[in-house]
Protein backbone atom coordinates (compact mmCIF):
# COMPACT_ATOMS: atom_id res chain seq x y z
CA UNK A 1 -205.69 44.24 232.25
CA UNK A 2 -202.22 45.94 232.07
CA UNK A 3 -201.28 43.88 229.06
CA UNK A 4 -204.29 45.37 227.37
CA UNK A 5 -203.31 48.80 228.06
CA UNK A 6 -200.47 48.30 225.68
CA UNK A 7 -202.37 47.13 223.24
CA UNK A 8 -205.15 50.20 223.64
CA UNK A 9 -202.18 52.76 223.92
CA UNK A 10 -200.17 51.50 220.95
CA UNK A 11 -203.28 51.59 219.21
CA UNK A 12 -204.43 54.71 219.94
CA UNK A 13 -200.84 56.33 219.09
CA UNK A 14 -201.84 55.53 215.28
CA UNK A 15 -205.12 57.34 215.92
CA UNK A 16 -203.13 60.10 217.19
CA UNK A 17 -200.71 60.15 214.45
CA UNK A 18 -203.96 60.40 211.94
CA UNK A 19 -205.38 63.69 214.36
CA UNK A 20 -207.98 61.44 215.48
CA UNK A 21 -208.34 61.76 219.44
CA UNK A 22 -211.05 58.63 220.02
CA UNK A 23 -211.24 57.00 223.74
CA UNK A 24 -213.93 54.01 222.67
CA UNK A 25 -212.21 50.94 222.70
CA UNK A 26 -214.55 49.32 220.09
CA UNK A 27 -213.91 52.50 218.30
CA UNK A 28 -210.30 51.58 217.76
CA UNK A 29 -210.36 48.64 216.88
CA UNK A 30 -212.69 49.45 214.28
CA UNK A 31 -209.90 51.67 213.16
CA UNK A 32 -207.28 49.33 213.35
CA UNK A 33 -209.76 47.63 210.64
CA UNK A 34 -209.73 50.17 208.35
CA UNK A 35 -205.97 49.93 208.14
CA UNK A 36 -206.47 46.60 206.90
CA UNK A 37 -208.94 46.90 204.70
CA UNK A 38 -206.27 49.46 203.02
CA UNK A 39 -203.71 47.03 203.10
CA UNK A 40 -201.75 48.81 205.01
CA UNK A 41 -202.38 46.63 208.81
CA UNK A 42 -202.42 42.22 208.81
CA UNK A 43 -205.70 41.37 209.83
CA UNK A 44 -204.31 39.36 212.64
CA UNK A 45 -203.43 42.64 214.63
CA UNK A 46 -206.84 43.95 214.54
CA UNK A 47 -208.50 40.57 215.27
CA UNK A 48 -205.91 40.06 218.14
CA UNK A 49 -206.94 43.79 219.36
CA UNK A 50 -210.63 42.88 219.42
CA UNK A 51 -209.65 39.51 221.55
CA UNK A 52 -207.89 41.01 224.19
CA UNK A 53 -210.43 44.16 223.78
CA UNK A 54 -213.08 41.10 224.92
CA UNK A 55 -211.14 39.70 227.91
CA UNK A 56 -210.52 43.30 229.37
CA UNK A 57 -214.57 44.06 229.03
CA UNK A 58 -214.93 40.76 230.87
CA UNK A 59 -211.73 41.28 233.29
CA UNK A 60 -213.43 44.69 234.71
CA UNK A 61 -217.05 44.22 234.74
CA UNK A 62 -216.99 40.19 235.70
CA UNK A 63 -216.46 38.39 238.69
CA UNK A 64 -215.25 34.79 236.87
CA UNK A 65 -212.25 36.38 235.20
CA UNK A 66 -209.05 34.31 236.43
CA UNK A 67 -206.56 33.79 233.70
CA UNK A 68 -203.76 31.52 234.22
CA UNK A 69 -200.17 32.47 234.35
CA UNK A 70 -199.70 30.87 231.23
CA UNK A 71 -202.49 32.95 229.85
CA UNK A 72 -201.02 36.32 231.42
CA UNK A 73 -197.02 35.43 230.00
CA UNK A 74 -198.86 34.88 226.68
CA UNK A 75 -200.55 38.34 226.85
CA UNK A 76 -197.63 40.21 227.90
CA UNK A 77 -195.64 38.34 224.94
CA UNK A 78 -198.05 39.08 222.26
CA UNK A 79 -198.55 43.00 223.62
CA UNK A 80 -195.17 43.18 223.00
CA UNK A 81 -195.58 42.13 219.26
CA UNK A 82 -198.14 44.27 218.84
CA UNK A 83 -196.71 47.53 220.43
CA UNK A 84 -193.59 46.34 218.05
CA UNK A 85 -196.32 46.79 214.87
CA UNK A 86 -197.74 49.53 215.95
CA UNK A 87 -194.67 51.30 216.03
CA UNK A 88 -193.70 50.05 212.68
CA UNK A 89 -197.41 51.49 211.52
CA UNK A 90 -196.55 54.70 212.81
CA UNK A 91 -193.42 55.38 211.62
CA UNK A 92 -194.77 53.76 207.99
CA UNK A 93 -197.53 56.04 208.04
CA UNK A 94 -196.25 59.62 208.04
C-alpha cells in the first residue's frame, strides 16, 4: 500500500504540473496514457501504474491480500524507478 502511494503521488505531481487537480486513481493512470500516446511517457510506466493501481484496489477492500517480502522489496524497488521517471517527466515537461 505505501509503495503505491509513491507511485499515485509521483503521478499525480505531473497532473499538477499540467493544472490538472484529479484524485481518481483510474483517472491517472488514464493520464499517464495520454503521455504515451504523445510519445512523450514508455508505455511500461503507465502499464506498471495500472498494476500496482490493481493490487492496492485489492490490498484495501480484500481480505486475501498477503504479498510476500519478495513481492513488497520488488514494489518498493520499482516505485523508486518510477518516482525517478516521473521526475524526469516533470522537469521534461515545462
Amino acid at each position: 500500500m505505501a509503495a503505491y502511494m509513491g507511485y499515485f503521488h509521483a503521478a499525480r505531481a505531473v497532473l499538477f504540473r499540467d493544472g490538472v487537480r484529479e484524485k481518481s486513481h483510474y483517472c491517472i493512470g488514464v493520464y499517464l496514457e495520454y503521455y504515451c500516446e504523445k510519445k512523450m511517457l514508455e508505455d511500461e510506466w503507465a502499464l506498471q501504474f495500472d498494476h500496482m493501481r490493481t493490487l492496492r484496489q485489492s490490498d484495501q477492500y480484500s481480505l486475501d491480500a498477503r504479498p510476500t517480502i519478495e513481492e513488497v522489496r520488488q514494489a518498493i524497488y520499482e516505485a523508486e524507478k518510477f518516482i525517478e521517471r516521473m521526475e524526469q517527466l516533470v522537469k521534461a515537461s515545462r
